[in-house]
Protein backbone atom coordinates (compact mmCIF):
# COMPACT_ATOMS: atom_id res chain seq x y z
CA UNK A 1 -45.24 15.61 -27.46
CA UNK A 2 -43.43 14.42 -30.66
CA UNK A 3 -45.70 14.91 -33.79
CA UNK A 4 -43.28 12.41 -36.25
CA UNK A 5 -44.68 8.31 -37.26
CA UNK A 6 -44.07 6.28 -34.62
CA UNK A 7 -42.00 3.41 -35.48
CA UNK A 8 -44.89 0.01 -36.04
CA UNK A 9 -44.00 -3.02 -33.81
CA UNK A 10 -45.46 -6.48 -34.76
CA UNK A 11 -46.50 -8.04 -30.65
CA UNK A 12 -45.93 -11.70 -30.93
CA UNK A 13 -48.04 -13.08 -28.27
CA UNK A 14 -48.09 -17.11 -26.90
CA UNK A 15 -51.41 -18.18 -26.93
CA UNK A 16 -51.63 -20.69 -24.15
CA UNK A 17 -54.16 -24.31 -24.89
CA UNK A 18 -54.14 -24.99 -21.20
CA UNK A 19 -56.51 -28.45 -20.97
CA UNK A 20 -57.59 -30.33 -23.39
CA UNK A 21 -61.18 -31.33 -22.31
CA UNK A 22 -63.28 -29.24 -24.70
CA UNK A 23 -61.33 -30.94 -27.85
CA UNK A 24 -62.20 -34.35 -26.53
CA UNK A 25 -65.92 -33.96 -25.79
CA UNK A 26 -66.34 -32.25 -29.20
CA UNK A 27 -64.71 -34.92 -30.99
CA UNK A 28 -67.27 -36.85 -33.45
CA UNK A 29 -69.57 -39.99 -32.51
CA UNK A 30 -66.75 -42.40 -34.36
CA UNK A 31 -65.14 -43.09 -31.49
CA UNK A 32 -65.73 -46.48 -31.05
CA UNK A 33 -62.88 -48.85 -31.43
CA UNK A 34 -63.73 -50.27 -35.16
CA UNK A 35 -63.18 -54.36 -35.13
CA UNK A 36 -63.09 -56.65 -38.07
CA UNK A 37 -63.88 -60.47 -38.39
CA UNK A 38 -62.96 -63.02 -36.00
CA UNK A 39 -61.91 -66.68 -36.89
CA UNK A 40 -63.73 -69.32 -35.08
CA UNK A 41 -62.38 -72.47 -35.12
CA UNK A 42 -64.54 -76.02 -33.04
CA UNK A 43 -62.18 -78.15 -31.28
CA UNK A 44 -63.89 -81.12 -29.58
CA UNK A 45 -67.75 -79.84 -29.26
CA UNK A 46 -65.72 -76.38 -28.04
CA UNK A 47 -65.80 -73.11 -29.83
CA UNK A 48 -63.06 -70.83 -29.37
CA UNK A 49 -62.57 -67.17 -31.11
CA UNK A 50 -59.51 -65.87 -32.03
CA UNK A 51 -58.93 -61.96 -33.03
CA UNK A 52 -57.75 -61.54 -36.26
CA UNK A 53 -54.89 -58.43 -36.93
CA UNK A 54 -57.63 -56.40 -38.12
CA UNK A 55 -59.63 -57.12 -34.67
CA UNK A 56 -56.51 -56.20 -32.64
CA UNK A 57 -56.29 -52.48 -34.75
CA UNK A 58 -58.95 -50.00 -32.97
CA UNK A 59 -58.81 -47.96 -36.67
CA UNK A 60 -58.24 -49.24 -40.10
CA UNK A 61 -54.90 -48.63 -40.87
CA UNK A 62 -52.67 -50.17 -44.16
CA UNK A 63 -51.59 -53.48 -44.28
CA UNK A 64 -48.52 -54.47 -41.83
CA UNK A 65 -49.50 -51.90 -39.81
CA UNK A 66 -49.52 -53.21 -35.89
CA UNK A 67 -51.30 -50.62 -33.84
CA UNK A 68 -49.58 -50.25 -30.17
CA UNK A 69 -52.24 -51.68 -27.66
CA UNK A 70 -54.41 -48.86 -26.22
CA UNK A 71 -52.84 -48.91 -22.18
CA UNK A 72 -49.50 -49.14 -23.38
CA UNK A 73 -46.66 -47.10 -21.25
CA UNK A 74 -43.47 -46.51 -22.57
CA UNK A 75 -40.12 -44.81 -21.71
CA UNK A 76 -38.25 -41.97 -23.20
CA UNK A 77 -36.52 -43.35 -26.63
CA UNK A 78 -39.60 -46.17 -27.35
CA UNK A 79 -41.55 -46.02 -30.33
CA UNK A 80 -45.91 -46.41 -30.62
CA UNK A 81 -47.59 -46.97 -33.74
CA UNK A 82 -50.93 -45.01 -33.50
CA UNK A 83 -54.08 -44.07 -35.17
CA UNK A 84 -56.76 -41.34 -34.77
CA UNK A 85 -59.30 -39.41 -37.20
CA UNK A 86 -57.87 -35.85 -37.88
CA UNK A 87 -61.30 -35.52 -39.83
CA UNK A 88 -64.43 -37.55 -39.82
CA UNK A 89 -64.02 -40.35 -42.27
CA UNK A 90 -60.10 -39.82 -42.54
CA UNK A 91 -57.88 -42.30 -40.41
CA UNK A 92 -54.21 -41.05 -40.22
CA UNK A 93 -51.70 -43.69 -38.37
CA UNK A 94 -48.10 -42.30 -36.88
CA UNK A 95 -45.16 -43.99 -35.53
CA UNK A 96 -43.93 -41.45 -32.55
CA UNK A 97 -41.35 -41.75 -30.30
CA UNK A 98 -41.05 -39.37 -27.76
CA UNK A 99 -37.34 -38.30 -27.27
CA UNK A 100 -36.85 -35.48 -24.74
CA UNK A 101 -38.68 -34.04 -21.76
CA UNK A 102 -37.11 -30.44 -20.54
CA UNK A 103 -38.87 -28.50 -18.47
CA UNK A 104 -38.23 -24.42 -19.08
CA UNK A 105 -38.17 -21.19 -17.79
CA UNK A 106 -39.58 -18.11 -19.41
CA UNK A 107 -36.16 -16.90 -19.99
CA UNK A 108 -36.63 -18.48 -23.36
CA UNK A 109 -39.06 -16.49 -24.16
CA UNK A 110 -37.36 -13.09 -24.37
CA UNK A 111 -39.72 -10.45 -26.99
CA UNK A 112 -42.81 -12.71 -26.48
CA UNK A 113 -45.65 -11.06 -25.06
CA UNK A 114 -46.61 -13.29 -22.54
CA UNK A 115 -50.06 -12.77 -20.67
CA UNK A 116 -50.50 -12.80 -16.72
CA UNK A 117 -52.45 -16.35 -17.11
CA UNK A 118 -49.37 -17.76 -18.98
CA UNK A 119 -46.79 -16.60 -16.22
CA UNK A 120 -48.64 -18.82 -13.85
CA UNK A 121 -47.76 -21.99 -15.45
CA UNK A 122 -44.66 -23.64 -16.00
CA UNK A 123 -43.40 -24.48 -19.54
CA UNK A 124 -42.20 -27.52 -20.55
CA UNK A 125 -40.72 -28.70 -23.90
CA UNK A 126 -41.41 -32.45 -25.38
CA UNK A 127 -38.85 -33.87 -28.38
CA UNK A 128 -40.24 -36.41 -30.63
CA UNK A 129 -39.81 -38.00 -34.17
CA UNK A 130 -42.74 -39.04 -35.72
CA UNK A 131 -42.81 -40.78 -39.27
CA UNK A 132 -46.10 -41.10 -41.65
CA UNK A 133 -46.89 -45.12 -41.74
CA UNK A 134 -50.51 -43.98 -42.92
CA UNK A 135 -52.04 -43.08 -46.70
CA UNK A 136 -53.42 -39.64 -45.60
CA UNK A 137 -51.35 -36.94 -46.33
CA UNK A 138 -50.81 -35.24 -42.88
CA UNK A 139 -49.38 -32.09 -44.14
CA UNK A 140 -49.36 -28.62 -41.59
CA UNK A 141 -51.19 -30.83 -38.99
CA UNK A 142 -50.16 -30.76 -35.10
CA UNK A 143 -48.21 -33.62 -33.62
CA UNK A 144 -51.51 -35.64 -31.59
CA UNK A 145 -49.48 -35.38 -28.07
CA UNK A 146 -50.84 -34.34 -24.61
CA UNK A 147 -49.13 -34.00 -21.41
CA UNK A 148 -50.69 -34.91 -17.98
CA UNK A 149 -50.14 -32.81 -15.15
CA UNK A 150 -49.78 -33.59 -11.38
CA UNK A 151 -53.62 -33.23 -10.99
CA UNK A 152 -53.96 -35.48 -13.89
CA UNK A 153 -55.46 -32.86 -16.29
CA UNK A 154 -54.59 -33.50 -20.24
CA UNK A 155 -53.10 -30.44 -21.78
CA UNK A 156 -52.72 -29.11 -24.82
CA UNK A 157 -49.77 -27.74 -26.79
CA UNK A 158 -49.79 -24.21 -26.81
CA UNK A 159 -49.72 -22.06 -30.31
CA UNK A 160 -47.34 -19.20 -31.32
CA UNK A 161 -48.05 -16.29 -33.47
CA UNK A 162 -45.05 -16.25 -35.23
CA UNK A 163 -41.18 -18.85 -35.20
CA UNK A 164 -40.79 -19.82 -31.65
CA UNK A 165 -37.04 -21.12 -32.14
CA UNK A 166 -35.86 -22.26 -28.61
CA UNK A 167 -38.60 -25.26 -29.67
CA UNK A 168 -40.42 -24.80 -32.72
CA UNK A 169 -42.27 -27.65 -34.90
CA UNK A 170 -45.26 -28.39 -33.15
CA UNK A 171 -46.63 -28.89 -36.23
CA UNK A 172 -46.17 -31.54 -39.30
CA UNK A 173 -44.08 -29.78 -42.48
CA UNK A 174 -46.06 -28.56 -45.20
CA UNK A 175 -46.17 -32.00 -47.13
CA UNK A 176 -46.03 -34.97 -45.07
CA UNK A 177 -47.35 -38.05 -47.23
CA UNK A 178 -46.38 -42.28 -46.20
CA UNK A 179 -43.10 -42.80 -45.25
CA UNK A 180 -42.01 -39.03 -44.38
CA UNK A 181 -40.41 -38.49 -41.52
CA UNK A 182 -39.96 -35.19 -39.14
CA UNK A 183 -38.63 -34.42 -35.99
CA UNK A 184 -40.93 -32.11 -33.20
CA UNK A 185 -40.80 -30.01 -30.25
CA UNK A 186 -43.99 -28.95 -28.52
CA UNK A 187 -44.10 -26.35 -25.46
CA UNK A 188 -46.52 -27.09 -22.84
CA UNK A 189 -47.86 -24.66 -20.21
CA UNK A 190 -48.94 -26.65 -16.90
CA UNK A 191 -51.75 -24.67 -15.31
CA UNK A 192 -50.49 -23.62 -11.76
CA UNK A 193 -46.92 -24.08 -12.45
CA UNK A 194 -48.01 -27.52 -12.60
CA UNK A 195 -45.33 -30.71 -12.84
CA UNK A 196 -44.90 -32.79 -16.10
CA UNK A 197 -46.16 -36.22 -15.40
CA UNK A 198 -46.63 -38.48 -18.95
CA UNK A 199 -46.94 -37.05 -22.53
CA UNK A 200 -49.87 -38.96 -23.65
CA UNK A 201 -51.48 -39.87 -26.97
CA UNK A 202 -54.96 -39.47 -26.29
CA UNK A 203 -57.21 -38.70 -29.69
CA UNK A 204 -60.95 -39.47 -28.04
CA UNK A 205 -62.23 -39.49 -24.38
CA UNK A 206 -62.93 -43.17 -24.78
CA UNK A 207 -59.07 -44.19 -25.87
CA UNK A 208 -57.11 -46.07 -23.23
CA UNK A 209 -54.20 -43.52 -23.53
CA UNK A 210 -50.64 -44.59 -24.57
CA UNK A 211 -48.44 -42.56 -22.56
CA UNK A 212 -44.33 -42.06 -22.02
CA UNK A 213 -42.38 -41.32 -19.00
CA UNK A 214 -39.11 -40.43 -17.95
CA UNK A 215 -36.62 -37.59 -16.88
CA UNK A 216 -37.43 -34.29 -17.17
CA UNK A 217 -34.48 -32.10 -17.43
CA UNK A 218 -33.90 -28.65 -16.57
CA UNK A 219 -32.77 -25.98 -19.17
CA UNK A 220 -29.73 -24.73 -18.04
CA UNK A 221 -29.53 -21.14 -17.53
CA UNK A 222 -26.07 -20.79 -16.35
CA UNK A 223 -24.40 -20.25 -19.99
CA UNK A 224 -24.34 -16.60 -19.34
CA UNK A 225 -21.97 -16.77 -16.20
CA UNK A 226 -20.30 -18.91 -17.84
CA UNK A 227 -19.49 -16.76 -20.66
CA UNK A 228 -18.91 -13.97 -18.84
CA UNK A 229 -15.75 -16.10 -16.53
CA UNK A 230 -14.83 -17.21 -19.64
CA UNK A 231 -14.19 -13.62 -21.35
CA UNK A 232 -12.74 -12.09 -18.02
CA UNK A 233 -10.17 -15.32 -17.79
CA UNK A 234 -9.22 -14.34 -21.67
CA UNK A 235 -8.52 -10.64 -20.69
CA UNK A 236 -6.39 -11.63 -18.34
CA UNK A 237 -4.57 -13.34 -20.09
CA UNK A 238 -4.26 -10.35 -22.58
């Protein structure tokens, strides 16, 4: 039994968001798509309505801003122009494009202490860019993305304790006011070791998501053999 200070350790734990159903049935009663004016114009004892811009935008965003129709599905490398309420009585809009879809192992997460729950899902990482086209300042807030698993289940990214640099910047820097730009990586866990299906962009229960698909490739593990050939070829040729 050894009497001298132990040394202190600091545990850096994943805590895993798995679905993202409580989040949308707390969100607040403004959920409702907000609609302006419509022109009406009378054409031979006929009345016909046409949406104005501001009829077409479910939120009130700044002028020239086009909102990508709710229903919209996009590739890898195409860009939606969105809105949502990160606070009652606070509309934020975001261009995103989602870039990247890479599905992990837990190799990457050497010195994390990772929980029996988390080893039963499968990470995944998701690459975006996402640019302020809004007047709120969206400083330190998380990048509004979902994935959707084989099952169809919305889940959330998950949150770190501490730098998690195989795919950090889940959330916004510090100071992001109109017109700044950033680029993101968000780690999913899929419940079940679960497949990636769609990253979505789903703020309220209500919103006809706007999702992206494409290829999801496979971290490659292999740079260790490869290293290790490498540095036996080189003594060789010593």
């Amino acid at each position: 039994m050894h009497n001298g200070r132990m040394p202190r350790r600091t545990t850096r734990q994943l805590l895993a968001v798995l679905t993202a159903a409580a989040l949308l049935a707390g969100c607040s009663g403004n959920d409702e798509p907000k609609s302006g004016p419509s022109t009406t114009t009378t054409t031979g004892g006929s009345t016909t309505s046409t949406p104005t811009a501001a009829e077409s935008n479910y939120l009130e965003v700044p002028d020239g801003v086009d909102l990508t129709a709710q229903g919209s599905k996009l590739s890898l490398g195409q860009t939606a122009t969105v809105a949502y309420e990160p606070r009652q009585g606070t509309v934020a809009a975001l261009q995103i494009k989602v870039t990247r879809l890479r599905q992990a192992t837990f190799d990457q997460f050497v010195g994390w202490d990772l929980k029996k729950k988390v080893k039963e899902t499968t990470p995944y990482f998701v690459d975006a860019k996402v640019t302020n086209v809004g007047d709120t300042d969206l400083g330190g807030r998380p990048v509004p993305l979902y994935i959707v698993d084989g099952q169809n289940r919305l889940i959330e990214a998950s949150i770190f304790t501490a730098a998690f640099h195989p795919c950090p910047g889940a959330t916004l820097p510090k100071k992001f006011k109109s017109g700044d730009t950033a680029k993101a990586c968000l780690v999913f866990l899929s419940p079940d070791h679960g497949d990636l299906t769609a990253v979505s962009f789903r703020p309220t229960q209500e919103f006809d998501p706007i999702t992206w698909t494409g290829e999801v490739q496979k971290i490659d593990n292999g740079t260790k053999k490869s290293d290790k050939k490498g540095s036996k070829k080189k003594g060789k040729k010593g």
